[in-house]
N, C-alpha and C. Protein backbone atom coordinates (compact mmCIF):
# COMPACT_ATOMS: atom_id res chain seq x y z
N UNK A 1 -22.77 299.81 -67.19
CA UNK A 1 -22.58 298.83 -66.14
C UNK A 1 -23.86 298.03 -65.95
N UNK A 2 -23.70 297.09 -65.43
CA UNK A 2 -24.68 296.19 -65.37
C UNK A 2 -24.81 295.98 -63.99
N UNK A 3 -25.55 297.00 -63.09
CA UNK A 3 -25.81 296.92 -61.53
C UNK A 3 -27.77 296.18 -61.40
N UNK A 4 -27.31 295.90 -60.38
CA UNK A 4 -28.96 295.43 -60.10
C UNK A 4 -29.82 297.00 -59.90
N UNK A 5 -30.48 297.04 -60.64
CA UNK A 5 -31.12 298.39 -60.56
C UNK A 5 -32.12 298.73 -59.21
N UNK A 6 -32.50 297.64 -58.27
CA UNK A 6 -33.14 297.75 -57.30
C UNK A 6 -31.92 298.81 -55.77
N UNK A 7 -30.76 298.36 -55.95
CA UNK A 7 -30.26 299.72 -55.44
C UNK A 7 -30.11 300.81 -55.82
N UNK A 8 -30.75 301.36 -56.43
CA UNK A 8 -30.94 302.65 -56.73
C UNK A 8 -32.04 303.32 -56.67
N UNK A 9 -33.17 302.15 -55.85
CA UNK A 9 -35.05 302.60 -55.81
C UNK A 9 -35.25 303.73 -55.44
N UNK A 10 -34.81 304.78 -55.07
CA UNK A 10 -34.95 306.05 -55.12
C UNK A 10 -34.82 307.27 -55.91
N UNK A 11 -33.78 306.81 -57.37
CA UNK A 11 -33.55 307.28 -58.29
C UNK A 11 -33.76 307.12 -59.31
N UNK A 12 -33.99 307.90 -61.01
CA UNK A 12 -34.04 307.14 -62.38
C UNK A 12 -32.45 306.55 -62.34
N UNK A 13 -32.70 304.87 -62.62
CA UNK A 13 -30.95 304.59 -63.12
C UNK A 13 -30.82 305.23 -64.10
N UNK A 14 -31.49 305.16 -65.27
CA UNK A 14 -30.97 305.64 -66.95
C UNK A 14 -30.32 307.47 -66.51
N UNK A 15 -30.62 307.74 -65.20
CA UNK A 15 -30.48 309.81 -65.58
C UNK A 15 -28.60 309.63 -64.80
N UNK A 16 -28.06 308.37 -63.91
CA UNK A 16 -27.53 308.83 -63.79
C UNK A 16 -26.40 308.65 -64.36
N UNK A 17 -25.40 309.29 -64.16
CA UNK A 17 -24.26 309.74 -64.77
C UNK A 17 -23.23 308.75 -63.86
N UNK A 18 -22.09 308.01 -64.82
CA UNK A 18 -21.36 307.33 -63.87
C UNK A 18 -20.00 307.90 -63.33
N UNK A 19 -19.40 308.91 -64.38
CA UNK A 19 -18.84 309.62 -63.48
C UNK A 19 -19.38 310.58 -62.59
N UNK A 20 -20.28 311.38 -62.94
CA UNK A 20 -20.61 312.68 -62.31
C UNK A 20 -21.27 311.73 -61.02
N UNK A 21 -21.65 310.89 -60.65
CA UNK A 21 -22.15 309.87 -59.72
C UNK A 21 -21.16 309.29 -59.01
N UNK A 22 -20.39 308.69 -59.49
CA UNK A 22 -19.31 307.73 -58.71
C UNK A 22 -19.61 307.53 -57.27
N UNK A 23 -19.31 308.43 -56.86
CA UNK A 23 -19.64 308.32 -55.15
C UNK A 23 -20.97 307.97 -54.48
N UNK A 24 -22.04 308.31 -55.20
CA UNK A 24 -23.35 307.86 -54.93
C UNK A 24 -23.77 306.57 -55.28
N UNK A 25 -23.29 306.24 -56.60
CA UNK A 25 -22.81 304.82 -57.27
C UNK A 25 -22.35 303.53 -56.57
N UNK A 26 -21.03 303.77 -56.16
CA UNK A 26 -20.00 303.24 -55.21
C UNK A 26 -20.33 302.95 -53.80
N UNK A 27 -21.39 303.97 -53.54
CA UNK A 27 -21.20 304.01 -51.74
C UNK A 27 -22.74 302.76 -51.85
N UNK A 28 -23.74 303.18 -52.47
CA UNK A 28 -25.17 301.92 -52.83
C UNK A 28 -24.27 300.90 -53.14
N UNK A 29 -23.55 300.24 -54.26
CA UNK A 29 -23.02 299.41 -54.34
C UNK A 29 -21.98 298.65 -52.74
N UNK A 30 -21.30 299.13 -52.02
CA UNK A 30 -21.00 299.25 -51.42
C UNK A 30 -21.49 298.28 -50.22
N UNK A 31 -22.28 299.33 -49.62
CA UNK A 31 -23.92 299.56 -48.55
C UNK A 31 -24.76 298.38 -48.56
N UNK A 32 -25.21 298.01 -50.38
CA UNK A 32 -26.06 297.15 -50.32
C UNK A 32 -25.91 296.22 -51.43
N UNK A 33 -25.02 296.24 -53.00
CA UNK A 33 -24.60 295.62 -53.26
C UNK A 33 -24.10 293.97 -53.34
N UNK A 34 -24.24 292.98 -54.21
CA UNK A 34 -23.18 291.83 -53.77
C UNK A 34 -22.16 291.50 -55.05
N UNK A 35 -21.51 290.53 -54.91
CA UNK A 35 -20.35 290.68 -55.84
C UNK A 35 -20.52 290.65 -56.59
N UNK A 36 -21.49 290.47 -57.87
CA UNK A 36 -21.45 290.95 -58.64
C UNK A 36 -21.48 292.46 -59.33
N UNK A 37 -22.10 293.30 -58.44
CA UNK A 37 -22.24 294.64 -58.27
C UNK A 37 -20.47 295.15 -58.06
N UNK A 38 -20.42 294.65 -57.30
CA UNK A 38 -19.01 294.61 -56.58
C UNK A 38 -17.93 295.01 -58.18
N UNK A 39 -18.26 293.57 -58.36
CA UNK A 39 -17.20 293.38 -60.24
C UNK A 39 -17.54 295.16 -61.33
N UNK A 40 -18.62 295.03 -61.05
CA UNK A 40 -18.93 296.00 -61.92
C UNK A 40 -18.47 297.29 -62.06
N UNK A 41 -18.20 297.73 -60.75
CA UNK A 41 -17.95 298.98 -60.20
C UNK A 41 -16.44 298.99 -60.17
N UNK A 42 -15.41 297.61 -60.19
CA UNK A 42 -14.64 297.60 -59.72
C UNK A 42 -13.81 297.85 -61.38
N UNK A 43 -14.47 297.44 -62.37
CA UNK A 43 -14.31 297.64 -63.94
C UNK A 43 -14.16 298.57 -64.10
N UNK A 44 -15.30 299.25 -63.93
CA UNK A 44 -15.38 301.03 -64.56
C UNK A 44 -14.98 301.91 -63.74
N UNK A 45 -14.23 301.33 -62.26
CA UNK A 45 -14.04 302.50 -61.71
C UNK A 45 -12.44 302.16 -61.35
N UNK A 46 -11.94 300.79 -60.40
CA UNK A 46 -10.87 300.75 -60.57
C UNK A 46 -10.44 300.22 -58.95
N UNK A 47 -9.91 299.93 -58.58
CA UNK A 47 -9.78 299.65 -56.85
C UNK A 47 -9.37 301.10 -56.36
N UNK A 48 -8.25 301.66 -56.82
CA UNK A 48 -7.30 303.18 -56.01
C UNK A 48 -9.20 304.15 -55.86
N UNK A 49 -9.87 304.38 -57.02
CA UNK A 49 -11.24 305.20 -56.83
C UNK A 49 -12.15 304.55 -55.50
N UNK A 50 -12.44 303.41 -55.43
CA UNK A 50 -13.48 302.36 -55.00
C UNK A 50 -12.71 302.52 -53.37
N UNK A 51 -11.58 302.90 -53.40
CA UNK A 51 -10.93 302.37 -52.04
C UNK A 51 -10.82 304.49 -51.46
N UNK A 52 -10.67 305.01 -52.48
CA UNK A 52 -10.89 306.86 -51.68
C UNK A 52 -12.29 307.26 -51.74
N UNK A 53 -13.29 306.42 -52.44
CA UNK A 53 -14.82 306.70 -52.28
C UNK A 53 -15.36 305.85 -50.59
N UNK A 54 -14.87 304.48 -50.86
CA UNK A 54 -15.37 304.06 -49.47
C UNK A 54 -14.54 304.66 -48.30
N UNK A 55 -13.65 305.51 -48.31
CA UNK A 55 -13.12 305.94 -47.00
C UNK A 55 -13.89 307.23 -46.60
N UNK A 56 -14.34 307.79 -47.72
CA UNK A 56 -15.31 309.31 -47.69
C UNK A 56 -16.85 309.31 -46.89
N UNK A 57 -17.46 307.60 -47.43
CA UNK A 57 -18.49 307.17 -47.19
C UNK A 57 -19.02 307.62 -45.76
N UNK A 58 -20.38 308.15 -45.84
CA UNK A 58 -20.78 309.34 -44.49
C UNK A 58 -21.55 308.39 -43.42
N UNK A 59 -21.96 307.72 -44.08
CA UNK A 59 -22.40 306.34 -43.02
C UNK A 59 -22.84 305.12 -43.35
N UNK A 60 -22.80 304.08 -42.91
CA UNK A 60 -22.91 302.63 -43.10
C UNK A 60 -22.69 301.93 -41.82
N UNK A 61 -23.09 300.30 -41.16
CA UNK A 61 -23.14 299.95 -40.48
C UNK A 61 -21.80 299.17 -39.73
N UNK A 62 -21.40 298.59 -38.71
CA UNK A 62 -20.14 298.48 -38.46
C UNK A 62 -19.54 296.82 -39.36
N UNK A 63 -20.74 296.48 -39.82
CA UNK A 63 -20.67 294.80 -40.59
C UNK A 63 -19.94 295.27 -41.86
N UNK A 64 -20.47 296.30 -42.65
CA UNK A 64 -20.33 296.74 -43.95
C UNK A 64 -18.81 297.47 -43.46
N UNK A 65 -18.57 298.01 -42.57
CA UNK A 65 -16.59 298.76 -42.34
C UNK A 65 -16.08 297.17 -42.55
N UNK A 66 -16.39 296.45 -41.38
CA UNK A 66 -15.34 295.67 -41.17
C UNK A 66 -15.23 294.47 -42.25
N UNK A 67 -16.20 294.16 -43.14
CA UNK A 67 -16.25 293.69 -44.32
C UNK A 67 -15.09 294.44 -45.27
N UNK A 68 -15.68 295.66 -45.68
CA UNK A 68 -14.70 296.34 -46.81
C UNK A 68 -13.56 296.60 -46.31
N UNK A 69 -13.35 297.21 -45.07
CA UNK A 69 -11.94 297.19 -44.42
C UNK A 69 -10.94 295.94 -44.74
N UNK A 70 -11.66 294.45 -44.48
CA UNK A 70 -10.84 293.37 -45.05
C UNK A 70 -10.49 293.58 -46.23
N UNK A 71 -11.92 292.94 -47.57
CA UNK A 71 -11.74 293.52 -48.69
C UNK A 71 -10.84 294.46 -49.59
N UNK A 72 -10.78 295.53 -48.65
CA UNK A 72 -10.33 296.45 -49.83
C UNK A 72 -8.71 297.23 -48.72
N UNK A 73 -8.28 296.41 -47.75
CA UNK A 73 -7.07 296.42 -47.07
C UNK A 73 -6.74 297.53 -46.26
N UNK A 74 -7.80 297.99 -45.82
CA UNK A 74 -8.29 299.66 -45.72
C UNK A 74 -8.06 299.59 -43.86
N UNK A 75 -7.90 300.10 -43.26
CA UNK A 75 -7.90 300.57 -41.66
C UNK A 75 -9.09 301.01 -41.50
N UNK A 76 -9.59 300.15 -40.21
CA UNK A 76 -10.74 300.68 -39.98
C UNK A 76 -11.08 302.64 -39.39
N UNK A 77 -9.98 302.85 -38.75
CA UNK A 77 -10.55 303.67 -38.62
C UNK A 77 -9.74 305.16 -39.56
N UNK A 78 -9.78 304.72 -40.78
CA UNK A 78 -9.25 305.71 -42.08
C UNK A 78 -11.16 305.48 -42.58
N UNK A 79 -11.95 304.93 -42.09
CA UNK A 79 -13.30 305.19 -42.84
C UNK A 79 -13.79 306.58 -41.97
N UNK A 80 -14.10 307.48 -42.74
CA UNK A 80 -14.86 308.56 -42.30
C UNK A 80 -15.85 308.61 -41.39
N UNK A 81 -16.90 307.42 -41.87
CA UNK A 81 -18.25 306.76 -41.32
C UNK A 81 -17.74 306.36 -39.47
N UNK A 82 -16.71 305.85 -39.62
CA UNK A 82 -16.54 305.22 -37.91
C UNK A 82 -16.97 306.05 -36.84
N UNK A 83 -16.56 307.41 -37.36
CA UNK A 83 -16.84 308.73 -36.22
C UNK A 83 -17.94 308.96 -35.88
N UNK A 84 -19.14 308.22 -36.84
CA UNK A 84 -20.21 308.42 -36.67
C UNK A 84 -21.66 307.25 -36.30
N UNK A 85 -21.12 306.06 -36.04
CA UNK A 85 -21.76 305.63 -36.01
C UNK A 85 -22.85 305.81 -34.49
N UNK A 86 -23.65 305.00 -35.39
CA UNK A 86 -25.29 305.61 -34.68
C UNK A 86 -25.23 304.49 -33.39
N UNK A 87 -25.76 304.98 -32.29
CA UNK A 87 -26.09 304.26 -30.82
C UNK A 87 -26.81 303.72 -30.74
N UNK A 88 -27.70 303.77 -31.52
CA UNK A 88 -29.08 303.50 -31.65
C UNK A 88 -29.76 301.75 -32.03
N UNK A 89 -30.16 300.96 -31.88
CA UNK A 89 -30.23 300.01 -32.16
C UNK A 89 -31.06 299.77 -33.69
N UNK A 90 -30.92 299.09 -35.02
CA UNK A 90 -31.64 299.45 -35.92
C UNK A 90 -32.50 298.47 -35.94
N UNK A 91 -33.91 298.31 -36.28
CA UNK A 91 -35.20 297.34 -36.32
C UNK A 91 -35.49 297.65 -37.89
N UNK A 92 -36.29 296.84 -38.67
CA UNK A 92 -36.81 297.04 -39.69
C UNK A 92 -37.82 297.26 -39.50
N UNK A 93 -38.42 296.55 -37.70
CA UNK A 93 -40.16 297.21 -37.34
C UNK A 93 -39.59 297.87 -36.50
N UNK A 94 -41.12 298.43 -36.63
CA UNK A 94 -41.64 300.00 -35.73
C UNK A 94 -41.23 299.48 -33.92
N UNK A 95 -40.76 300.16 -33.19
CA UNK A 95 -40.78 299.84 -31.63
C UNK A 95 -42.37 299.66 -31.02
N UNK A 96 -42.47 298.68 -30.47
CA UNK A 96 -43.83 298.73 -29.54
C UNK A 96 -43.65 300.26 -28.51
């Protein structure tokens, strides 16, 4: 597959495995991904996989549900993630 390798900055891309991965794969693509990533995943993996991986997905923000929820025709609250979202307000800086 041909993913932007910068979602995966925490991992070697070359070690991982695309099945034994899928879900770790899918959910970065997903999360942070854009359509072209999107295409890629949607090749080698298929919509029925792409659509029972993002319902599993353990957390993500409420932009990214209600995005793929359109997308991929899904009920929002059949995402796993909904039960959990965080209260918390997110900053990329530190709080004064």
């Amino acid at each position: 597959m041909k993913l932007d390798k910068t979602l995966f900055w925490d991992v070697k891309f070359k070690d991982l495995d695309y099945e034994k991965h899928a879900n770790f794969i899918v959910g970065r693509v997903l999360n942070y991904g854009d359509e072209s990533d999107y295409k890629e995943i949607k090749k080698e993996y298929g919509v029925r996989k792409i659509k029972r991986i993002a319902r599993d997905i353990n957390y993500t923000n409420k932009k990214n549900i209600n995005f793929w929820s359109f997308i991929l025709n899904i009920p929002i609250n059949s995402f796993k993630c909904t039960k959990k979202f965080s209260t918390k307000k997110q900053s990329i800086f530190s709080p004064r």
